[in-house]
Every structure is written in C-alpha cells, then in structure tokens.
PDB file of N, CA and C in Angstrom:
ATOM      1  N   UNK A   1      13.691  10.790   6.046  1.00  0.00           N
ATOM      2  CA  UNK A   1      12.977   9.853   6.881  1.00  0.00           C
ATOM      3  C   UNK A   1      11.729   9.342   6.175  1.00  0.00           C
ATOM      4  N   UNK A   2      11.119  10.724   5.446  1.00  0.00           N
ATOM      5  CA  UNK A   2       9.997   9.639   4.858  1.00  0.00           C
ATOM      6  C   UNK A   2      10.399   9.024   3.522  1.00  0.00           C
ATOM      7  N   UNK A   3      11.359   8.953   3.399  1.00  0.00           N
ATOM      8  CA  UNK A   3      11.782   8.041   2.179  1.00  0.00           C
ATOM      9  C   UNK A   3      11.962   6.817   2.246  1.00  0.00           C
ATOM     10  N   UNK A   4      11.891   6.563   3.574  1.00  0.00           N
ATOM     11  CA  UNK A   4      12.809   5.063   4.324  1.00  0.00           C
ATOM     12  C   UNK A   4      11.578   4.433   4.790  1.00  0.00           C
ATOM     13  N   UNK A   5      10.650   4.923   5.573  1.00  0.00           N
ATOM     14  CA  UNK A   5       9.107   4.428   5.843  1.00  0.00           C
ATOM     15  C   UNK A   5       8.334   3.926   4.631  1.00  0.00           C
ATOM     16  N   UNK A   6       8.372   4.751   3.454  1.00  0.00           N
ATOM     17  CA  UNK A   6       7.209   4.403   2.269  1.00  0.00           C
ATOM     18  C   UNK A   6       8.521   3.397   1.662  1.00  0.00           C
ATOM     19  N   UNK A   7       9.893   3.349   1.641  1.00  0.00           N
ATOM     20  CA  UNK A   7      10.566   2.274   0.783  1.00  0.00           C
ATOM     21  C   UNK A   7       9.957   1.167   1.643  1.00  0.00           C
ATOM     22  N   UNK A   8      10.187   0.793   3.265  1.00  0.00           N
ATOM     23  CA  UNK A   8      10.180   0.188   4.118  1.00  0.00           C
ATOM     24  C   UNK A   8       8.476  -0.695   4.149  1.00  0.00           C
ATOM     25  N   UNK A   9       7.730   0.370   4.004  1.00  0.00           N
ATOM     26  CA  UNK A   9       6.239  -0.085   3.944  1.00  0.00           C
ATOM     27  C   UNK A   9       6.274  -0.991   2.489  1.00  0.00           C
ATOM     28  N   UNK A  10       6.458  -0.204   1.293  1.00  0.00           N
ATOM     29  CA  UNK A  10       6.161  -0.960  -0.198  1.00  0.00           C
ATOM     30  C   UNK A  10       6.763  -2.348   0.141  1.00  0.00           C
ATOM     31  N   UNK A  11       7.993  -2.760   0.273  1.00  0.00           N
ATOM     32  CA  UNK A  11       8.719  -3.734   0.477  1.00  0.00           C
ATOM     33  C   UNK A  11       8.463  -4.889   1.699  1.00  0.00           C
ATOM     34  N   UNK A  12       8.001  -4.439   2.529  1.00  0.00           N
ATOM     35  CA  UNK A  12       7.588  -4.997   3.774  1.00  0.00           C
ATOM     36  C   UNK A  12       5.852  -5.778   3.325  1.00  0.00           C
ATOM     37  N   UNK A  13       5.030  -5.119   3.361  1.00  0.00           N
ATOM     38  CA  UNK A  13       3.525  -5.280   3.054  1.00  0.00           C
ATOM     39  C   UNK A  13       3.898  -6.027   1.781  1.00  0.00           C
ATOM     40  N   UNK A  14       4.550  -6.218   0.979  1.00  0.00           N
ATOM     41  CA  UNK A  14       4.740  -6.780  -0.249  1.00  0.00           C
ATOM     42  C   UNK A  14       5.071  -7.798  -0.183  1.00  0.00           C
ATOM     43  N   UNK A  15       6.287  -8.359   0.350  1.00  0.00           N
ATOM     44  CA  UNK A  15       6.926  -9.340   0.279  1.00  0.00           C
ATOM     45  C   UNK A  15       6.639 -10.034   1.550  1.00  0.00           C
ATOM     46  N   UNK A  16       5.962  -9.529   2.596  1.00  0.00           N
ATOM     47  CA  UNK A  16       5.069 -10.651   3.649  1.00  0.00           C
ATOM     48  C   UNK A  16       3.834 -11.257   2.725  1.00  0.00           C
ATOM     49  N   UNK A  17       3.061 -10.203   2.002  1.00  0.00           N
ATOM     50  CA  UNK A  17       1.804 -10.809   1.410  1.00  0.00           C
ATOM     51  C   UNK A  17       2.802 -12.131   0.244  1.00  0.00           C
ATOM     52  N   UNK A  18       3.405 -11.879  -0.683  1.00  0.00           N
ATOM     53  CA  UNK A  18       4.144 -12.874  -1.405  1.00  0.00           C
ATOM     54  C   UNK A  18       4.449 -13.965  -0.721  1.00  0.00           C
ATOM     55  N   UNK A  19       4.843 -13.850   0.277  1.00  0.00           N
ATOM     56  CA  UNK A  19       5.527 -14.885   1.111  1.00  0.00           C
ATOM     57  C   UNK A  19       4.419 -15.802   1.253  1.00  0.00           C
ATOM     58  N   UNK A  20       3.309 -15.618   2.066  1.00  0.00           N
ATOM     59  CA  UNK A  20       2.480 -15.981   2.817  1.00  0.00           C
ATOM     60  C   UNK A  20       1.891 -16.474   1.516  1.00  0.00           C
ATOM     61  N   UNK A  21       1.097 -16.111  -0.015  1.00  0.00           N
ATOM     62  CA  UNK A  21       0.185 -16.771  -0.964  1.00  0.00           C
ATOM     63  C   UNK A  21       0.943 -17.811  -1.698  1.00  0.00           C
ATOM     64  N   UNK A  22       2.308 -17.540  -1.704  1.00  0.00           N
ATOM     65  CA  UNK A  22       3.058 -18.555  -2.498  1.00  0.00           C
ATOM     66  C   UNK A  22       3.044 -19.666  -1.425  1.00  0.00           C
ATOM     67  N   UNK A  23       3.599 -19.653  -0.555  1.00  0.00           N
ATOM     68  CA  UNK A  23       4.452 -20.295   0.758  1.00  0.00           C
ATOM     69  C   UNK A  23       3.060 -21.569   0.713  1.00  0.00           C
ATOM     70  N   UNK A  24       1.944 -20.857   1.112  1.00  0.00           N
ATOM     71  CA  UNK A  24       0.754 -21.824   0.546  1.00  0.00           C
ATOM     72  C   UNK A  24       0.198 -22.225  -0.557  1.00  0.00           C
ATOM     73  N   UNK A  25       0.329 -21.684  -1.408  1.00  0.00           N
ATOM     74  CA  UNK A  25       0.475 -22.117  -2.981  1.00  0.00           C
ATOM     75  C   UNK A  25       1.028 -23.530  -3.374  1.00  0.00           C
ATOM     76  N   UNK A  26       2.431 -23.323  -2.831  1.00  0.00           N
ATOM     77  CA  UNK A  26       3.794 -24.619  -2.849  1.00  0.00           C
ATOM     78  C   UNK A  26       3.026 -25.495  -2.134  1.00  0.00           C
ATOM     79  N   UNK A  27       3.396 -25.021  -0.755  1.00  0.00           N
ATOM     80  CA  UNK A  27       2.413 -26.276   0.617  1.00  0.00           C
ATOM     81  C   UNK A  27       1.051 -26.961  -0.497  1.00  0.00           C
ATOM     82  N   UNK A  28       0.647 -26.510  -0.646  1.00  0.00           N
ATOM     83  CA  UNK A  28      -0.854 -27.428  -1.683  1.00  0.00           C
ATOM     84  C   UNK A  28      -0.264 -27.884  -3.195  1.00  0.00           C
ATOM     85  N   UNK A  29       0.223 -27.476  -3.772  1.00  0.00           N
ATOM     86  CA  UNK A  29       1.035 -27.799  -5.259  1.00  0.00           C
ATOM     87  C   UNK A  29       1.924 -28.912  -5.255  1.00  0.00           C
ATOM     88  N   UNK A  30       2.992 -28.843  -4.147  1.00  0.00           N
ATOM     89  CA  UNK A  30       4.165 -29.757  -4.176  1.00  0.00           C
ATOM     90  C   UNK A  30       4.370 -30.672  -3.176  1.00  0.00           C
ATOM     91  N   UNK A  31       3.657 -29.677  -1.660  1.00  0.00           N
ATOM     92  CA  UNK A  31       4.230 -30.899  -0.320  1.00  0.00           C
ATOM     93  C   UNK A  31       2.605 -31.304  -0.091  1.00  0.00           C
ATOM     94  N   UNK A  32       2.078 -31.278  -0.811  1.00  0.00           N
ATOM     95  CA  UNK A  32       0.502 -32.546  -0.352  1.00  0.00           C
ATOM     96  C   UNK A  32      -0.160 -32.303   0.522  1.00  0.00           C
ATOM     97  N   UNK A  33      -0.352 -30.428   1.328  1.00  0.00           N
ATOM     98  CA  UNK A  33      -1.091 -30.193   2.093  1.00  0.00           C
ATOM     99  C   UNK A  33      -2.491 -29.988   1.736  1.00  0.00           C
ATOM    100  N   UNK A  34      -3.534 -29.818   2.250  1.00  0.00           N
ATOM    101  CA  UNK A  34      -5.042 -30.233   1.775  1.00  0.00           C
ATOM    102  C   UNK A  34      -5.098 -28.962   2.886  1.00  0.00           C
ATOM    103  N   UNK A  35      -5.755 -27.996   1.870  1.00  0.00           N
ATOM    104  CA  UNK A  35      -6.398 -26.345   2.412  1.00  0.00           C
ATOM    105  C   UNK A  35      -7.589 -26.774   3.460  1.00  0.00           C
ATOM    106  N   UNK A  36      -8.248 -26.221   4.325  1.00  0.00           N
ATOM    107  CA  UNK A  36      -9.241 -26.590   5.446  1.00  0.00           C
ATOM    108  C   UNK A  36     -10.473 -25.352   4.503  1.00  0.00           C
ATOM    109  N   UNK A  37     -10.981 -25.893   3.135  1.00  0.00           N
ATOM    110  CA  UNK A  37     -11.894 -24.850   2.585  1.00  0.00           C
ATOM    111  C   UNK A  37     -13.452 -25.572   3.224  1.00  0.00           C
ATOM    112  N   UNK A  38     -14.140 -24.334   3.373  1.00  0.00           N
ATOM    113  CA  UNK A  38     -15.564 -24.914   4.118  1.00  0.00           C
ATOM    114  C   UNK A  38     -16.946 -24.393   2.748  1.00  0.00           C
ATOM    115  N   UNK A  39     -17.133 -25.145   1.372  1.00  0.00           N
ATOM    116  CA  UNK A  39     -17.797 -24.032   0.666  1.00  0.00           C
ATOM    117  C   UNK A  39     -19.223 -24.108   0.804  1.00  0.00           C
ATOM    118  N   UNK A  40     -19.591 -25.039   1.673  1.00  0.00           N
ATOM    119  CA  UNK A  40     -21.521 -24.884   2.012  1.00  0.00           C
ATOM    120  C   UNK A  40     -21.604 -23.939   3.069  1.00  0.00           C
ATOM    121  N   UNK A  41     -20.317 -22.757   3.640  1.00  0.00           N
ATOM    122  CA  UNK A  41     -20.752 -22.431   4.990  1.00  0.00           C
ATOM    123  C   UNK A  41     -20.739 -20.896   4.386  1.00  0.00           C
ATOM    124  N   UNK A  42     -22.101 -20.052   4.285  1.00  0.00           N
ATOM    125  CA  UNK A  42     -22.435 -18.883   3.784  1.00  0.00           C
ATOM    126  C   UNK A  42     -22.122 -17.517   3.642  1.00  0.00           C
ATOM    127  N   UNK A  43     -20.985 -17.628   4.637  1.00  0.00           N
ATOM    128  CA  UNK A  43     -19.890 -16.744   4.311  1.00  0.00           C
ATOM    129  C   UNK A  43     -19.173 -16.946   3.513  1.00  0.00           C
ATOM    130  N   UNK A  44     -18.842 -17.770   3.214  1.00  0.00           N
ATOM    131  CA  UNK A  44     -17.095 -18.749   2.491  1.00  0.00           C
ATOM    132  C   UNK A  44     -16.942 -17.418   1.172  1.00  0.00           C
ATOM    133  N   UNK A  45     -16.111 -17.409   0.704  1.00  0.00           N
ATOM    134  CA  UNK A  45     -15.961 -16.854  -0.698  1.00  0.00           C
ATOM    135  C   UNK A  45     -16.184 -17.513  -1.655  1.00  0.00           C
ATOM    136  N   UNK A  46     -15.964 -17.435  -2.708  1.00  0.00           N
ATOM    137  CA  UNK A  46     -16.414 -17.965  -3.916  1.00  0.00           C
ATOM    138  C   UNK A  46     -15.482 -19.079  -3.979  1.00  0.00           C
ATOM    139  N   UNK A  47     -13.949 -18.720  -4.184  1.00  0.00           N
ATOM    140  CA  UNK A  47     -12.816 -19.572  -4.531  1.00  0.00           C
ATOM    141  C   UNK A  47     -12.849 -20.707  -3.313  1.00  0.00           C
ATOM    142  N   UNK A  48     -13.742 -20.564  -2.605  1.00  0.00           N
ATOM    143  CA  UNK A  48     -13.388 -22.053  -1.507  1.00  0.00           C
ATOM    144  C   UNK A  48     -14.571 -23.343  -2.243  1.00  0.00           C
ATOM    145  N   UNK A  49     -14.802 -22.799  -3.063  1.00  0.00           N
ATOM    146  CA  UNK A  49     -15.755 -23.716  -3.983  1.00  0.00           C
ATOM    147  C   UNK A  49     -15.155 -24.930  -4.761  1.00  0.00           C
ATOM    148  N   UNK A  50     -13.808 -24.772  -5.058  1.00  0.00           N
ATOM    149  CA  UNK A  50     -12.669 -25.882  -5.766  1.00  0.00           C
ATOM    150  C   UNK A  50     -11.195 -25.615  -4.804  1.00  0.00           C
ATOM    151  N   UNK A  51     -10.852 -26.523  -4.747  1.00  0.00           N
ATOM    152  CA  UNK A  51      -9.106 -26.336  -4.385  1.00  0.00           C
ATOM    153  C   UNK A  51      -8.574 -25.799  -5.963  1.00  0.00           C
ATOM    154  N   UNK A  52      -8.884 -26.343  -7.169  1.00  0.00           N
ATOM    155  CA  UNK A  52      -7.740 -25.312  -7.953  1.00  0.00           C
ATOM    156  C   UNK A  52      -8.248 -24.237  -8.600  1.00  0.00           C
ATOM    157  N   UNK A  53      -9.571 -23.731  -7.943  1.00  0.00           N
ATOM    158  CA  UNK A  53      -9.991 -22.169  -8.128  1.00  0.00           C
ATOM    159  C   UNK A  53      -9.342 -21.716  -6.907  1.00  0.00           C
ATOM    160  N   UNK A  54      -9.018 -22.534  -5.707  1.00  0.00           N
ATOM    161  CA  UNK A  54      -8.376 -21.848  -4.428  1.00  0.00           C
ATOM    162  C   UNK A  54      -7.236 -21.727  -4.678  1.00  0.00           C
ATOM    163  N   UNK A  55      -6.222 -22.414  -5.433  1.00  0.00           N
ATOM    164  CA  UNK A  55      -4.722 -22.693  -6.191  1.00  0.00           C
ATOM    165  C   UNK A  55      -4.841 -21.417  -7.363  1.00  0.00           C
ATOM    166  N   UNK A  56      -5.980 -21.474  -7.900  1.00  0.00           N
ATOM    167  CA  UNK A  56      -5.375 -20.259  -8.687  1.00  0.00           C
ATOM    168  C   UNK A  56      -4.995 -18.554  -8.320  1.00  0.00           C
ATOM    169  N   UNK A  57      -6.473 -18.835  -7.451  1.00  0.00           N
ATOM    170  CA  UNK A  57      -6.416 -17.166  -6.318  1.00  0.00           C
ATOM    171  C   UNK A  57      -5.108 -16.947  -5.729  1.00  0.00           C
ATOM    172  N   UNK A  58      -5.028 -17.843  -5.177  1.00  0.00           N
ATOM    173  CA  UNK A  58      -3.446 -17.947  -4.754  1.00  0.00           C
ATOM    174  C   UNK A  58      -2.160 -17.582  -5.494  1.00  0.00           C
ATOM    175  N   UNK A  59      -1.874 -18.009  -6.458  1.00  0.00           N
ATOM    176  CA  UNK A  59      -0.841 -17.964  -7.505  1.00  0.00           C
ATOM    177  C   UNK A  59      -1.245 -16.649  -7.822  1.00  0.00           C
ATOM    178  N   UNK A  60      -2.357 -16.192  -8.025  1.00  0.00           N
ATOM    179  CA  UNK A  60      -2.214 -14.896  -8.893  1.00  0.00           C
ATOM    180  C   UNK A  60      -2.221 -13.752  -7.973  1.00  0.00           C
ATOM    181  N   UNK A  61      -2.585 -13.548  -6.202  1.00  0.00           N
ATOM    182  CA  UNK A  61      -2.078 -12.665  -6.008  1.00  0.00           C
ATOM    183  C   UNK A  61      -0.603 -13.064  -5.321  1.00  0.00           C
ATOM    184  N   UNK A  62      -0.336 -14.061  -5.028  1.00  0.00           N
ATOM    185  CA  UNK A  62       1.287 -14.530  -5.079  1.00  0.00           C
ATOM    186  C   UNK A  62       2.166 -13.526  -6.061  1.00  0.00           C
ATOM    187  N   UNK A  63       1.958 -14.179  -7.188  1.00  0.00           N
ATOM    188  CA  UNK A  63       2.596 -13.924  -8.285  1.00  0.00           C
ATOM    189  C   UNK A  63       2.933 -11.622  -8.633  1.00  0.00           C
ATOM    190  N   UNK A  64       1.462 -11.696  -8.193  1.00  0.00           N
ATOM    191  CA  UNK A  64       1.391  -9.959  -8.337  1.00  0.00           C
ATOM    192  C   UNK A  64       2.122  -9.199  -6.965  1.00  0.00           C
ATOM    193  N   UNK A  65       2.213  -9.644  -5.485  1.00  0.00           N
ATOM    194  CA  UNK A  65       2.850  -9.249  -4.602  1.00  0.00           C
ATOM    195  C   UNK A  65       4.007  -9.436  -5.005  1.00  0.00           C
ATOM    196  N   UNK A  66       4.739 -10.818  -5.570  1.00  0.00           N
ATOM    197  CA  UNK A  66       6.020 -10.510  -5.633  1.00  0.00           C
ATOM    198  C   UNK A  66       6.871  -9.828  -7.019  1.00  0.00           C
ATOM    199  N   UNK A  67       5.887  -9.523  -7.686  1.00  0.00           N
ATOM    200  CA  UNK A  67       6.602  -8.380  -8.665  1.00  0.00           C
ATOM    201  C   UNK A  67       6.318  -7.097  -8.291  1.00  0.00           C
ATOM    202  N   UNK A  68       5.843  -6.493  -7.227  1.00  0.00           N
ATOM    203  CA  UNK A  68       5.567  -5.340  -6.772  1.00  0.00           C
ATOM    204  C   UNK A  68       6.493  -5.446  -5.756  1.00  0.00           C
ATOM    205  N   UNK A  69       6.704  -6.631  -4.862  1.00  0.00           N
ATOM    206  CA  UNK A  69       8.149  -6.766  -4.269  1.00  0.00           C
ATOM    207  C   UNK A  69       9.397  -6.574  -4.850  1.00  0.00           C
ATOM    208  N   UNK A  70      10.010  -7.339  -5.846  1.00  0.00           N
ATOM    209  CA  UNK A  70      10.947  -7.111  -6.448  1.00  0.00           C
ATOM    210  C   UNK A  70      10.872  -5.866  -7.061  1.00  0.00           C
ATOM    211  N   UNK A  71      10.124  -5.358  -7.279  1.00  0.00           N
ATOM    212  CA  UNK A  71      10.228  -3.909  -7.840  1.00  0.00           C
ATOM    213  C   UNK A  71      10.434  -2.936  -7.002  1.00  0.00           C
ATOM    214  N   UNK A  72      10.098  -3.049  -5.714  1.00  0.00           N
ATOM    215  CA  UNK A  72      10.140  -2.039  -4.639  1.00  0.00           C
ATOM    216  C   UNK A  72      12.005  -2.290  -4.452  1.00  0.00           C
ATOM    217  N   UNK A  73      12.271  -3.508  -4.067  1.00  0.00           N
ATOM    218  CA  UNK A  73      13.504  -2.984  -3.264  1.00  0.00           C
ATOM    219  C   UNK A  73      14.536  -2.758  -5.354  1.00  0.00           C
ATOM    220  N   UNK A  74      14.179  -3.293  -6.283  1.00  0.00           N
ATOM    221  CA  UNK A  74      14.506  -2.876  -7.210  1.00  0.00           C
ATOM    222  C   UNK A  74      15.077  -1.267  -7.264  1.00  0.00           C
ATOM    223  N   UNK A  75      14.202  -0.641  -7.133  1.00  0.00           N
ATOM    224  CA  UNK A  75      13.617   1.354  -7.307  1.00  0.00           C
ATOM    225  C   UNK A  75      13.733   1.482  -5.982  1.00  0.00           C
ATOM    226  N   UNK A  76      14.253   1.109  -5.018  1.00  0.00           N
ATOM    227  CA  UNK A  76      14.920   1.727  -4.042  1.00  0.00           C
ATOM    228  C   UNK A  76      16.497   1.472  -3.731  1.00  0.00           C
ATOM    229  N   UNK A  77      16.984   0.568  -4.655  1.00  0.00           N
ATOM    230  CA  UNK A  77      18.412   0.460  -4.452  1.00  0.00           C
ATOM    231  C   UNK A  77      18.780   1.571  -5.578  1.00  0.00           C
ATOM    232  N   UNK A  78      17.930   1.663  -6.731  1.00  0.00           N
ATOM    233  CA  UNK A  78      18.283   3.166  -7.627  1.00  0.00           C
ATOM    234  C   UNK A  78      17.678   4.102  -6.984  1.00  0.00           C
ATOM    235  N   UNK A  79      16.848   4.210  -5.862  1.00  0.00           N
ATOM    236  CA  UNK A  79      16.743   4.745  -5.342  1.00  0.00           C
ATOM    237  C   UNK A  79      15.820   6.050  -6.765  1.00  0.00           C
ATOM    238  N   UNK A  80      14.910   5.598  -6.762  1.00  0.00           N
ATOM    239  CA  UNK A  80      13.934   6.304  -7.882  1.00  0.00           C
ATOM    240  C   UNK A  80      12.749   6.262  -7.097  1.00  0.00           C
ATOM    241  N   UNK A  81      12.373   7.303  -6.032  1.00  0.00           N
ATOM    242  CA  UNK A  81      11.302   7.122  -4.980  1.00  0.00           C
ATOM    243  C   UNK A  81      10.184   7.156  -5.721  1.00  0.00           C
ATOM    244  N   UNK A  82       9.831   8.241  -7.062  1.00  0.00           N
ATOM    245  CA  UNK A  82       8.592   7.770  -7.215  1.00  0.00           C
ATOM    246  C   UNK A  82       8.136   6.626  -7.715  1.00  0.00           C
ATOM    247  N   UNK A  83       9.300   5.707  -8.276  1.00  0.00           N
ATOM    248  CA  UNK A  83       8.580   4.282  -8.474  1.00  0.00           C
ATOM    249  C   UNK A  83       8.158   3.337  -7.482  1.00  0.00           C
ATOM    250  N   UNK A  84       9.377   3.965  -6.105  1.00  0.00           N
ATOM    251  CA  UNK A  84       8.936   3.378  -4.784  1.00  0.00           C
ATOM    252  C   UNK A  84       7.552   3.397  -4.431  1.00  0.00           C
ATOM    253  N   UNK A  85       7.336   4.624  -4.374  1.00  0.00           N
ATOM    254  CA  UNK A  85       5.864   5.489  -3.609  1.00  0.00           C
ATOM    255  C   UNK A  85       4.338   5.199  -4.682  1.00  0.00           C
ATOM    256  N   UNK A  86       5.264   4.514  -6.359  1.00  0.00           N
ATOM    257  CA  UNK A  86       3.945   3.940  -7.165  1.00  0.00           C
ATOM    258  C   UNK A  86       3.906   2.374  -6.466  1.00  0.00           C
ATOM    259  N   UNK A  87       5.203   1.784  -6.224  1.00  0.00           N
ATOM    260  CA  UNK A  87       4.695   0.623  -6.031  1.00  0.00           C
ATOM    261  C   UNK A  87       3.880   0.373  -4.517  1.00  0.00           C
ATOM    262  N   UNK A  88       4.163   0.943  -3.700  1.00  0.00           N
ATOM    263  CA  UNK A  88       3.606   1.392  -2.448  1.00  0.00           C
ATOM    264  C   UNK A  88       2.098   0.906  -2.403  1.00  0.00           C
ATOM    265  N   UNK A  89       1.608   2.150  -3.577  1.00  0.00           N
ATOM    266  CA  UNK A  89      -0.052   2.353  -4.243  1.00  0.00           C
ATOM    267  C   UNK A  89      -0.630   1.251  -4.742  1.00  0.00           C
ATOM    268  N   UNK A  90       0.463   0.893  -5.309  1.00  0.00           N
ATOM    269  CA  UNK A  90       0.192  -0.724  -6.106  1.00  0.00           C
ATOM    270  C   UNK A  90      -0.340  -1.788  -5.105  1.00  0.00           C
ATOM    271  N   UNK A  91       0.776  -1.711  -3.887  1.00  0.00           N
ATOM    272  CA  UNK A  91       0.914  -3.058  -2.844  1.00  0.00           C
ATOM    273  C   UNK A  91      -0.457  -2.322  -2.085  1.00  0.00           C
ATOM    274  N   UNK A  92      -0.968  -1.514  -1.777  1.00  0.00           N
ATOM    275  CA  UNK A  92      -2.031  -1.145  -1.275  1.00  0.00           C
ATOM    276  C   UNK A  92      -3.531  -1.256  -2.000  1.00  0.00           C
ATOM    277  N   UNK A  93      -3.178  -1.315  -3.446  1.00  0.00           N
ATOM    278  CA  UNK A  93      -4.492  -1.651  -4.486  1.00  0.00           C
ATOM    279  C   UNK A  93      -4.914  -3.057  -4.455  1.00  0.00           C
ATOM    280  N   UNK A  94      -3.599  -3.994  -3.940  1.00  0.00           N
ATOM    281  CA  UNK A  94      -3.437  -5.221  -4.062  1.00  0.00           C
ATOM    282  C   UNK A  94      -4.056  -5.821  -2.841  1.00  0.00           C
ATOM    283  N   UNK A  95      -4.146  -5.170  -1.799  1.00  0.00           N
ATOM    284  CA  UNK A  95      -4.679  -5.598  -0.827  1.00  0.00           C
ATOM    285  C   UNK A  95      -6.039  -4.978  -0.898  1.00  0.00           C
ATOM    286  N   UNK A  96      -6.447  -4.272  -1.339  1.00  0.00           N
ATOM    287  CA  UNK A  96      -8.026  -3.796  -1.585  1.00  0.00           C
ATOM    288  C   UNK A  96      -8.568  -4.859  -2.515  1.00  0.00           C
ATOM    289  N   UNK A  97      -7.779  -5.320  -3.215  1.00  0.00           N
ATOM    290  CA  UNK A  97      -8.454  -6.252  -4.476  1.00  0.00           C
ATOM    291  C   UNK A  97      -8.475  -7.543  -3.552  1.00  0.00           C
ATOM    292  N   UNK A  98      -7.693  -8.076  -2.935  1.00  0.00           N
ATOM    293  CA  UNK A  98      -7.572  -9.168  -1.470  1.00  0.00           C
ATOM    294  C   UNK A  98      -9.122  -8.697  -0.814  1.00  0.00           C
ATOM    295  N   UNK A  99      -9.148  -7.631  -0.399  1.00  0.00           N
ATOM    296  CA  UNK A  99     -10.464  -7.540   0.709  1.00  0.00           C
ATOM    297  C   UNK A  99     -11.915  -7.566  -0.752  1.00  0.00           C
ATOM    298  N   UNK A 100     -12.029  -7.507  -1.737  1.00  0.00           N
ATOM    299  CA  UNK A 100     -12.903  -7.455  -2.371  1.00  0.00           C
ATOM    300  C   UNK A 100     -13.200  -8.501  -2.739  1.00  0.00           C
ATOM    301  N   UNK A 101     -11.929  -9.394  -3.267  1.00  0.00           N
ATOM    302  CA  UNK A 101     -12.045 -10.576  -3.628  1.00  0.00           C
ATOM    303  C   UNK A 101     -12.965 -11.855  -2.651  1.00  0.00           C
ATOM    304  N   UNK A 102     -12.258 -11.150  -1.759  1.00  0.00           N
ATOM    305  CA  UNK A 102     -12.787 -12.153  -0.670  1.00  0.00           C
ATOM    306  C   UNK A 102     -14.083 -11.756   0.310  1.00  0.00           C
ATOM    307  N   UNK A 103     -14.901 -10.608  -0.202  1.00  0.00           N
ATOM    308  CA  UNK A 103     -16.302 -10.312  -0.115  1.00  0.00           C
ATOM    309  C   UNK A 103     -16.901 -10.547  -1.176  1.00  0.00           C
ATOM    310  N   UNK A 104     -16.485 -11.331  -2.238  1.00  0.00           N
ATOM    311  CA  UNK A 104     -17.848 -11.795  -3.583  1.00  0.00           C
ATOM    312  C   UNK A 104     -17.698 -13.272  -2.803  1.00  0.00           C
ATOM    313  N   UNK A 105     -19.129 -13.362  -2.605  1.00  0.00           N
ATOM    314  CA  UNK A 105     -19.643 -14.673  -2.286  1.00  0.00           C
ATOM    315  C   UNK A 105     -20.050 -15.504  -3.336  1.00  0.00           C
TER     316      UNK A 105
END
C-alpha cells in the first residue's frame, strides 16, 4: 500500500505541476494569450517584471516537472521504488524551489 501512495503522489504532484507551467507556457508562446503580470505592485515577484523572464520561469519549471514526471511513472512500471520515492523528493524540492522562487521580490 505504501508503494502505490508515494508512486501515486510522485506522479500525480508532478505531472499536474507540468501540466499547469507548460499548458501556460504554450497559451503565451503559441495561442497569443497576454499573462495578467502586475510588476509595480510590491508583492509581485521578480519574474512579473518581463513576460519573457515570466516565459522563461515557466519553461524551466515546466520542463523540470515533466522529467520528474516521466521518470516517476517510468520507475514505477519497472517498478524500482527507490527511484520512485527519489523522484517523489525531487517533485517535492521542486515545489520548495516554486515557493522560494516566488518569495524573491
């Protein structure tokens, strides 16, 4: 059972975050959507300062969720849990680097 939760978590938390940075990545890159960035308002983060410093943030944790995605259900169809349970750590470092990123003002 807990083999199926931590495959289930790595893969899940992974490939929603992928989904969601690319999915908007594309939307601004290819179909001509215009991001709602606010960068005079003193919270904002840093990257709302340019759309393609906001395009790049994007792409790069895009790009890093979904190779920690493909790797999860990868090492769980061989079924090699501790690469599961590293990428897990990974998809969880990845979202700490998300909450940090987005506290440098």
């Amino acid at each position: 059972m807990n083999k199926f939760f931590i495959a289930f978590a790595a893969i899940a938390s992974s490939g929603i975050l992928a989904y969601s940075y690319l999915r908007e990545w594309i939307a601004i890159k290819w179909l001509g959507e215009v991001p709602e960035l606010i960068p005079e308002h003193p919270l904002s983060p840093y990257f709302h300062g340019s759309i393609g410093l906001y395009q790049r943030v994007l792409v790069i944790f895009g790009i890093y969720f979904f190779l920690v995605f493909l790797g999860s259900v990868y090492f769980t169809w061989k079924k090699k849990w501790g690469f599961v349970m590293l990428l897990f750590v990974a998809s969880m470092l990845g979202i700490l680097g998300i909450m940090i990123n987005g506290a440098i003002k």
